[in-house]
Protein backbone atom coordinates (compact mmCIF):
# COMPACT_ATOMS: atom_id res chain seq x y z
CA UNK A 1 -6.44 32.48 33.84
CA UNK A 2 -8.43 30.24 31.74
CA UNK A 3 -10.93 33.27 31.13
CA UNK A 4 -8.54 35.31 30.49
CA UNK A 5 -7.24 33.06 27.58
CA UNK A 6 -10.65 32.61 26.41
CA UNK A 7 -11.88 36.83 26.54
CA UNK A 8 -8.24 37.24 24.69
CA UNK A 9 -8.99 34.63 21.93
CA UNK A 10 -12.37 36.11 21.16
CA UNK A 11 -11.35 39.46 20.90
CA UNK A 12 -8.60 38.44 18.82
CA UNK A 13 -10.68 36.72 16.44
CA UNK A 14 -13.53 39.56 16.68
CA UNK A 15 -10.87 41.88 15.43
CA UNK A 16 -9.48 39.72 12.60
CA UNK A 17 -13.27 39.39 11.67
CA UNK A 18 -13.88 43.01 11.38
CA UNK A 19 -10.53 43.47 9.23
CA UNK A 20 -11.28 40.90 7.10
CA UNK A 21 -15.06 42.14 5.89
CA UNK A 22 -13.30 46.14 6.04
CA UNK A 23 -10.89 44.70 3.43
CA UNK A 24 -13.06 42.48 1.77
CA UNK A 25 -15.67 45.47 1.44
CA UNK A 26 -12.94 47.19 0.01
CA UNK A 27 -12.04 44.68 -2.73
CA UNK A 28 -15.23 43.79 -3.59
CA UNK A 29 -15.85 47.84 -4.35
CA UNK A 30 -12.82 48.32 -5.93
CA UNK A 31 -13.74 45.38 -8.85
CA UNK A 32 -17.23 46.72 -9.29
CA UNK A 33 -17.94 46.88 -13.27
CA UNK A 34 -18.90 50.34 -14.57
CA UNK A 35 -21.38 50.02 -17.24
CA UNK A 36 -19.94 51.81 -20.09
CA UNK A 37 -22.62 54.29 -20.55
CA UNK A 38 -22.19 55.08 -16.44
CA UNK A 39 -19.40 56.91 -18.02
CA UNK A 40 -19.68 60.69 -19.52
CA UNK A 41 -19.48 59.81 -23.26
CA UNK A 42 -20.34 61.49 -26.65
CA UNK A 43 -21.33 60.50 -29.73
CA UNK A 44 -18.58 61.08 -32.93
CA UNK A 45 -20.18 60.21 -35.69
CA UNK A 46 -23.30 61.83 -37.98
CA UNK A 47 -25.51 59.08 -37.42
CA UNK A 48 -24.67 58.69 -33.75
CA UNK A 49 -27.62 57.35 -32.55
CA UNK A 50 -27.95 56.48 -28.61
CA UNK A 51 -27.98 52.60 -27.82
CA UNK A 52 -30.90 51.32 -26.82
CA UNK A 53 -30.16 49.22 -23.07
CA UNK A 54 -32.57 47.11 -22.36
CA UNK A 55 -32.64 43.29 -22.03
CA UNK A 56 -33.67 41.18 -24.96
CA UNK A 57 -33.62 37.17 -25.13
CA UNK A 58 -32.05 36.51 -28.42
CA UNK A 59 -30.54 32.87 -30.38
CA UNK A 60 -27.00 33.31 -31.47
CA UNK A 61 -25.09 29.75 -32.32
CA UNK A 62 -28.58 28.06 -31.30
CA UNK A 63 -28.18 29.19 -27.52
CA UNK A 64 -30.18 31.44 -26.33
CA UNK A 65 -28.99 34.96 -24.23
CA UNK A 66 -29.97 37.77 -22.43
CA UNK A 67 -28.32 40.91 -24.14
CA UNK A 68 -28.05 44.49 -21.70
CA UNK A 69 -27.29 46.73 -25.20
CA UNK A 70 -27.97 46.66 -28.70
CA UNK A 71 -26.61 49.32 -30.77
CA UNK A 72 -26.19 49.29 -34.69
CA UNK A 73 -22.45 50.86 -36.25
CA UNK A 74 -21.61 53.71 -33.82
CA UNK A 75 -18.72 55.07 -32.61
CA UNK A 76 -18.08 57.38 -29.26
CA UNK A 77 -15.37 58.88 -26.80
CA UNK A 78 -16.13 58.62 -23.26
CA UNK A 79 -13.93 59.90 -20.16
CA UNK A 80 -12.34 57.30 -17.77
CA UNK A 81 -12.08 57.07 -14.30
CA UNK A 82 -8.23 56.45 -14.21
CA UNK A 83 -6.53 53.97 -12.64
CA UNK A 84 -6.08 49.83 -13.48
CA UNK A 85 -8.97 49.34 -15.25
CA UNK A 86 -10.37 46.89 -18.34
CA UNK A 87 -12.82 47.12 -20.78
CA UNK A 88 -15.04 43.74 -21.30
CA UNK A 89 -17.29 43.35 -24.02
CA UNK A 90 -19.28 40.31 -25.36
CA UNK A 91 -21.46 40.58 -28.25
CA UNK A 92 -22.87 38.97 -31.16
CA UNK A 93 -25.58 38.60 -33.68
CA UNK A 94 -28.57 37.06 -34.06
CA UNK A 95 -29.02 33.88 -35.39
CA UNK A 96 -32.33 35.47 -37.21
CA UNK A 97 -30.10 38.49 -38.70
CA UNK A 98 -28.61 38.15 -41.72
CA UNK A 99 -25.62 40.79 -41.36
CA UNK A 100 -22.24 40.08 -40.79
CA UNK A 101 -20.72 40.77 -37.33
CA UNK A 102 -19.05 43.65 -36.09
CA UNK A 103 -15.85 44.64 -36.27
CA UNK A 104 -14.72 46.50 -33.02
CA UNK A 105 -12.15 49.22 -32.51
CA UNK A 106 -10.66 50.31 -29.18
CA UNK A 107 -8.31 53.71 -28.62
CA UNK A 108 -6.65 55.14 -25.54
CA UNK A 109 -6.82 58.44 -25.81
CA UNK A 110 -6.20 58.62 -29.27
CA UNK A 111 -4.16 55.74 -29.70
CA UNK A 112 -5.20 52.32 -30.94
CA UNK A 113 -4.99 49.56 -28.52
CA UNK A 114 -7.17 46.34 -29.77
CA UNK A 115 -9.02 45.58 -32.67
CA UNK A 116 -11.52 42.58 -33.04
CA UNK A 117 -13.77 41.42 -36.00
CA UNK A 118 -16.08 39.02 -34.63
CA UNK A 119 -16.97 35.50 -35.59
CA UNK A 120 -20.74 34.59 -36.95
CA UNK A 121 -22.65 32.19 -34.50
CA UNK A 122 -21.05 32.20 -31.40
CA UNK A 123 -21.22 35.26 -28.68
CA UNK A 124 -17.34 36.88 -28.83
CA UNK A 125 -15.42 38.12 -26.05
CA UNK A 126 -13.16 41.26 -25.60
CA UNK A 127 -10.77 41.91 -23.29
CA UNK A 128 -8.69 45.38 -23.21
CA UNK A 129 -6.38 47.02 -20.88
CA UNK A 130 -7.49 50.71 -20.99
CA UNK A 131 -5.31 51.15 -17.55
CA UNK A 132 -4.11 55.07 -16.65
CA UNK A 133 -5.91 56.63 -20.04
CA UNK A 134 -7.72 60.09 -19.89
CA UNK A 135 -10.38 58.74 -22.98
CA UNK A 136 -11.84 55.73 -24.36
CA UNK A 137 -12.85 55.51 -27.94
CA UNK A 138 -15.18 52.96 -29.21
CA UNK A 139 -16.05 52.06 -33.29
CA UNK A 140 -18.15 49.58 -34.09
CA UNK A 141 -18.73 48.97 -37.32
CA UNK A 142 -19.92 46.12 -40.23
CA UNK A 143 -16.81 43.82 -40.96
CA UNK A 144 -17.73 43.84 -44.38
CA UNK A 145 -18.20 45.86 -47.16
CA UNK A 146 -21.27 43.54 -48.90
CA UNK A 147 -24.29 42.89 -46.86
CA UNK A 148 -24.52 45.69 -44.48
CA UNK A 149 -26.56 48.67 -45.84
CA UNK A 150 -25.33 50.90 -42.68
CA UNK A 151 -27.03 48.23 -40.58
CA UNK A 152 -30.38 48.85 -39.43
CA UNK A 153 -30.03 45.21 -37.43
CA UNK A 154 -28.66 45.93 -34.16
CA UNK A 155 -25.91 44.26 -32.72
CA UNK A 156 -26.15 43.03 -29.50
CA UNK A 157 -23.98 43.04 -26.50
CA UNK A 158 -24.22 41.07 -22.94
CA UNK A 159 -21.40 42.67 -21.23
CA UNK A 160 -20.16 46.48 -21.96
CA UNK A 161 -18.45 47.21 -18.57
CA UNK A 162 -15.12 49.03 -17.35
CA UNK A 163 -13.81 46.81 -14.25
CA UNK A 164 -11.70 48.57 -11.78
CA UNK A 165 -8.50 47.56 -10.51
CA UNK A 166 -7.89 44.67 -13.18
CA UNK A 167 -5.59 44.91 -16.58
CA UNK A 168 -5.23 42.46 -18.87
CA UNK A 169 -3.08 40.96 -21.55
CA UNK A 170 -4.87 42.55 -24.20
CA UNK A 171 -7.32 41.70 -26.79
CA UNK A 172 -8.65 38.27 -27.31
């Protein structure tokens, strides 16, 4: 009786085991970032010119970071999976660069959804629900009119990424 109690227990928690790594599995897959340019995407503007990924240690607010994209003004359209889904960026520029930073535009196929201008000396974070859109379009350009010269001085990013099954507020 007392094995029989004991065999029942273990199965029961070798079961509960396997359902909690299936589902875990699951989650875990579902919330995988997609780096942007994992995405089919296409340039929009004359000068398009294809970011350059590829890590880079670089000072911004006297801290140092590890970007994954630099890109100077650019815009492009890309296709999205579908679903709940986010956009997350976080970028900034050098503390040895003497531009001013980026302003960022976001649109859901076709439709304007956030809009950021970031700040000088500190790495800026945005967050965008691009949930159930066909197409994501991206413009990043110089916030101001003085001191730009169509940027030849990249802008860097650390994080670029579509997450799955999230949404957010918004921009902030």
């Amino acid at each position: 009786m007392k094995r029989d109690r004991w065999l029942s227990g273990l199965l029961s928690a070798g079961v509960l085991s396997f359902t909690l790594a299936t589902v875990g599995a699951q989650v875990a897959q579902a919330q995988r970032r997609i780096h942007i340019f994992d995405l089919s995407c296409v340039g929009r503007w004359p000068n398009y010119q294809v970011s350059r990924i590829r890590s880079k240690d670089i000072s911004i607010g006297r801290e140092l970071y590890t970007s994954i994209l630099e890109t100077t003004p650019t815009g492009f359209t890309c296709k999205l999976p579908g679903g709940r889904l986010s956009l997350r960026l976080e970028y900034g520029v050098s503390d040895n660069d003497n531009i001013p930073p980026p302003k960022i535009d976001v649109y859901v196929d076709g439709n304007q959804v956030a809009s950021q201008v970031g700040k000088e000396g500190r790495v800026n974070t945005m967050l965008v629900d691009v949930s159930n859109g066909k197409s994501l379009a991206i413009d990043i350009t110089c916030s101001r009119a003085t001191n730009c010269s169509e940027s030849i001085t990249p802008y860097y990013f650390f994080s670029f990424h579509i997450i799955p099954g999230g949404s957010s507020p918004g921009s902030r």
